[in-house]
Protein backbone atom coordinates (compact mmCIF):
# COMPACT_ATOMS: atom_id res chain seq x y z
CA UNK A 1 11.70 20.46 1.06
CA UNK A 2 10.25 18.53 3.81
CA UNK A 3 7.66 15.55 3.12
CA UNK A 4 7.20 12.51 5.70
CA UNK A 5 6.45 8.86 4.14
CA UNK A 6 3.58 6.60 6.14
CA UNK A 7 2.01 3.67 5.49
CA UNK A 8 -1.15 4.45 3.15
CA UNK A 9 -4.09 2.87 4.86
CA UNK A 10 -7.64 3.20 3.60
CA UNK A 11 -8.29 4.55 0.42
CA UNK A 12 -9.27 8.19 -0.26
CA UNK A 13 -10.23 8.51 -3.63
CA UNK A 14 -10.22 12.25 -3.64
CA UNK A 15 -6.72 12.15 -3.39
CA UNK A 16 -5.39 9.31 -4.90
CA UNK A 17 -7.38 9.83 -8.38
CA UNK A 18 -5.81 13.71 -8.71
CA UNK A 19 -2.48 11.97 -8.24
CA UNK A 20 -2.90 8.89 -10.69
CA UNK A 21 -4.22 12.24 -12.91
CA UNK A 22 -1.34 14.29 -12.14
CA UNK A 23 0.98 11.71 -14.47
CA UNK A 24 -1.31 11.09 -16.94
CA UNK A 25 -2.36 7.31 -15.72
CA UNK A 26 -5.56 7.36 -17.09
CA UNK A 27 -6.32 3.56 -17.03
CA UNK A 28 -6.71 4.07 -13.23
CA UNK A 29 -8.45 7.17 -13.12
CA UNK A 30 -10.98 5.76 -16.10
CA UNK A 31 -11.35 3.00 -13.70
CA UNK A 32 -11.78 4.39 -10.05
CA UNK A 33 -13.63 1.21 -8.92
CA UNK A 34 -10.72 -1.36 -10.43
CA UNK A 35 -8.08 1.37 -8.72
CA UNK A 36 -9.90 1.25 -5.47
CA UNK A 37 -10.16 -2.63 -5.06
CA UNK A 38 -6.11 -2.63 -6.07
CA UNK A 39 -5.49 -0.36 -3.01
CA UNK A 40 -7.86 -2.68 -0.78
CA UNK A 41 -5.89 -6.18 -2.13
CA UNK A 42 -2.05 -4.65 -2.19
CA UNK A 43 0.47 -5.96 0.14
CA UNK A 44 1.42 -2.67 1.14
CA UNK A 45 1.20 0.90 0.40
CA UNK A 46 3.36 3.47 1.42
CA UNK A 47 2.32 7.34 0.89
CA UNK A 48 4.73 10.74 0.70
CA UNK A 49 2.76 13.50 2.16
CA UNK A 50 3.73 17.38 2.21
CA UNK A 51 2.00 18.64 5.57
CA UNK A 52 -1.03 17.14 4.55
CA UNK A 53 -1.50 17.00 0.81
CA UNK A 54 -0.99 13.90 -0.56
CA UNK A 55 2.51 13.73 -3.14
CA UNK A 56 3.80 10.29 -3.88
CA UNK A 57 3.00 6.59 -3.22
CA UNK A 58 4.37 3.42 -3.83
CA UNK A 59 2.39 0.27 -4.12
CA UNK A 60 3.44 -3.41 -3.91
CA UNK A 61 1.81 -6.33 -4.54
CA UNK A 62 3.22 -9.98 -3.78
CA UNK A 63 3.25 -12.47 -1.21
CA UNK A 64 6.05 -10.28 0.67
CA UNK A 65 8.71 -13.34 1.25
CA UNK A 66 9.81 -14.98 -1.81
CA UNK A 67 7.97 -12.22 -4.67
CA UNK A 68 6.99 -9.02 -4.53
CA UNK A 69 6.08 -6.13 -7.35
CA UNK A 70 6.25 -2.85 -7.31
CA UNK A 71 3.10 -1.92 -8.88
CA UNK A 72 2.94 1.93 -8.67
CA UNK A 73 5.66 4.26 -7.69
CA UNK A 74 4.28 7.70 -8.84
CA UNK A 75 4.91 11.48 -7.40
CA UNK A 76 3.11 14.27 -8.90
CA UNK A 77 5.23 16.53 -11.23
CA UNK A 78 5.67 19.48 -9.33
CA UNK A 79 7.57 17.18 -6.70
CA UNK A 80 9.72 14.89 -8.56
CA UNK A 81 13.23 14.98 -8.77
CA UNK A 82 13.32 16.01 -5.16
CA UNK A 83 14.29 12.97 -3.74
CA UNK A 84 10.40 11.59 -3.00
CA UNK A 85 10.74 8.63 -5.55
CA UNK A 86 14.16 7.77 -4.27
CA UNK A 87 12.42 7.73 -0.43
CA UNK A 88 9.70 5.51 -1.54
CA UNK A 89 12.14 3.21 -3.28
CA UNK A 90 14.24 3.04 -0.12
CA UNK A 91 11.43 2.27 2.28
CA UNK A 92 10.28 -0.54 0.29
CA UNK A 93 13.83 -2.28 -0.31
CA UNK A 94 14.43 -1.80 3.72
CA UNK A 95 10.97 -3.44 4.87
CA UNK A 96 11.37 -6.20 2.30
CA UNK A 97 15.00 -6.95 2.48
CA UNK A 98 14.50 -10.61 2.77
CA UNK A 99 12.58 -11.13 -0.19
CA UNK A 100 14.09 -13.05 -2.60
CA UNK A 101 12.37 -11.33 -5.79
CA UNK A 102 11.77 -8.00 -5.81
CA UNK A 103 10.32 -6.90 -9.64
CA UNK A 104 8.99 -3.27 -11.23
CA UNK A 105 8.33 -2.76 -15.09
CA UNK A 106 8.28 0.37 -16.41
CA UNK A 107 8.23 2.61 -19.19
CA UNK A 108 11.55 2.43 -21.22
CA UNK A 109 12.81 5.31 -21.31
CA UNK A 110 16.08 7.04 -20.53
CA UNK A 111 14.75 9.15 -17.50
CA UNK A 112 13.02 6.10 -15.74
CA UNK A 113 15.80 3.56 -16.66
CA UNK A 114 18.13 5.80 -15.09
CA UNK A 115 16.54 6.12 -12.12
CA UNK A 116 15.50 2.13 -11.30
CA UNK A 117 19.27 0.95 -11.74
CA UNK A 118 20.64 3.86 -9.66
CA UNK A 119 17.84 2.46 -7.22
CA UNK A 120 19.94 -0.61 -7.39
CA UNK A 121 17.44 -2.50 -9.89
CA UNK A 122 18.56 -4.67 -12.62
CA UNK A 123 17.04 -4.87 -16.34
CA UNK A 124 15.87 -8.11 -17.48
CA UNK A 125 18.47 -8.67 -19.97
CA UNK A 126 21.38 -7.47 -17.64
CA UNK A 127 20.71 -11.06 -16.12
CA UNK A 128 19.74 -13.08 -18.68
CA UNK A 129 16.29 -13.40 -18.32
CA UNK A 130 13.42 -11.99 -20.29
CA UNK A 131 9.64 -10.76 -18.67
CA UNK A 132 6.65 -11.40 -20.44
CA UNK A 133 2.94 -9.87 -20.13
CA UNK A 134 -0.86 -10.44 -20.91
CA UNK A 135 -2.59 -7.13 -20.96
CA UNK A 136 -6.62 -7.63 -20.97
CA UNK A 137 -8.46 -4.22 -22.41
């Protein structure tokens, strides 16, 4: 399978709320104005594309030298486990290199676990530290 990753720029919603849709991320899609004005603030967004439909994107947030978070990595089901995650992964560990934090959280389980440490990532508790939240509703 051939896809090509860009940088994202803009924001389409007609294809970015069928993709947040696609896995089932609901609090975005219930929220197309909040998801929108995420796009427009992010640090960068990078975007997997099949000819021209729209498959995968990674988004990070941060100040891009000493922190940055990896906010959305998502690839619509059909496509996964085809190496598209892995690509986006890649690209943003090669343009931010030099950053001295690089964080993600994600669900925990087995199948995403597996794939964030063979993407080189740590778990909190693998170096002794611990990551805490505030969710508002």
């Amino acid at each position: 399978m051939e896809f090509i990753i860009k940088e994202y720029k803009g924001y389409s919603e007609k294809e970015i709320l069928p993709l947040y849709d696609s896995v089932g991320w609901i609090n975005y899609t219930k929220n197309p104005e909040m998801l929108q004005n995420a796009y427009c603030y992010s640090l960068k967004i990078y975007a997997a594309y099949e000819n021209e439909t729209l498959i995968g994107v990674i988004r990070v947030v941060g100040d891009g030298f000493s922190v940055i978070f990896i906010q959305d990595l998502l690839v619509k089901p059909e496509y996964q486990r085809k190496g598209i995650g892995t690509a986006l992964i890649k690209k943003v560990l090669t343009e931010y290199k030099s950053v001295y934090q690089i964080h993600l959280m994600t669900d925990n389980n087995e199948k995403s676990v597996k794939f964030y440490k063979s993407a080189g990532f740590l778990m909190d508790e693998d170096i002794n530290c611990r990551s805490f939240s505030v969710y508002n509703t």
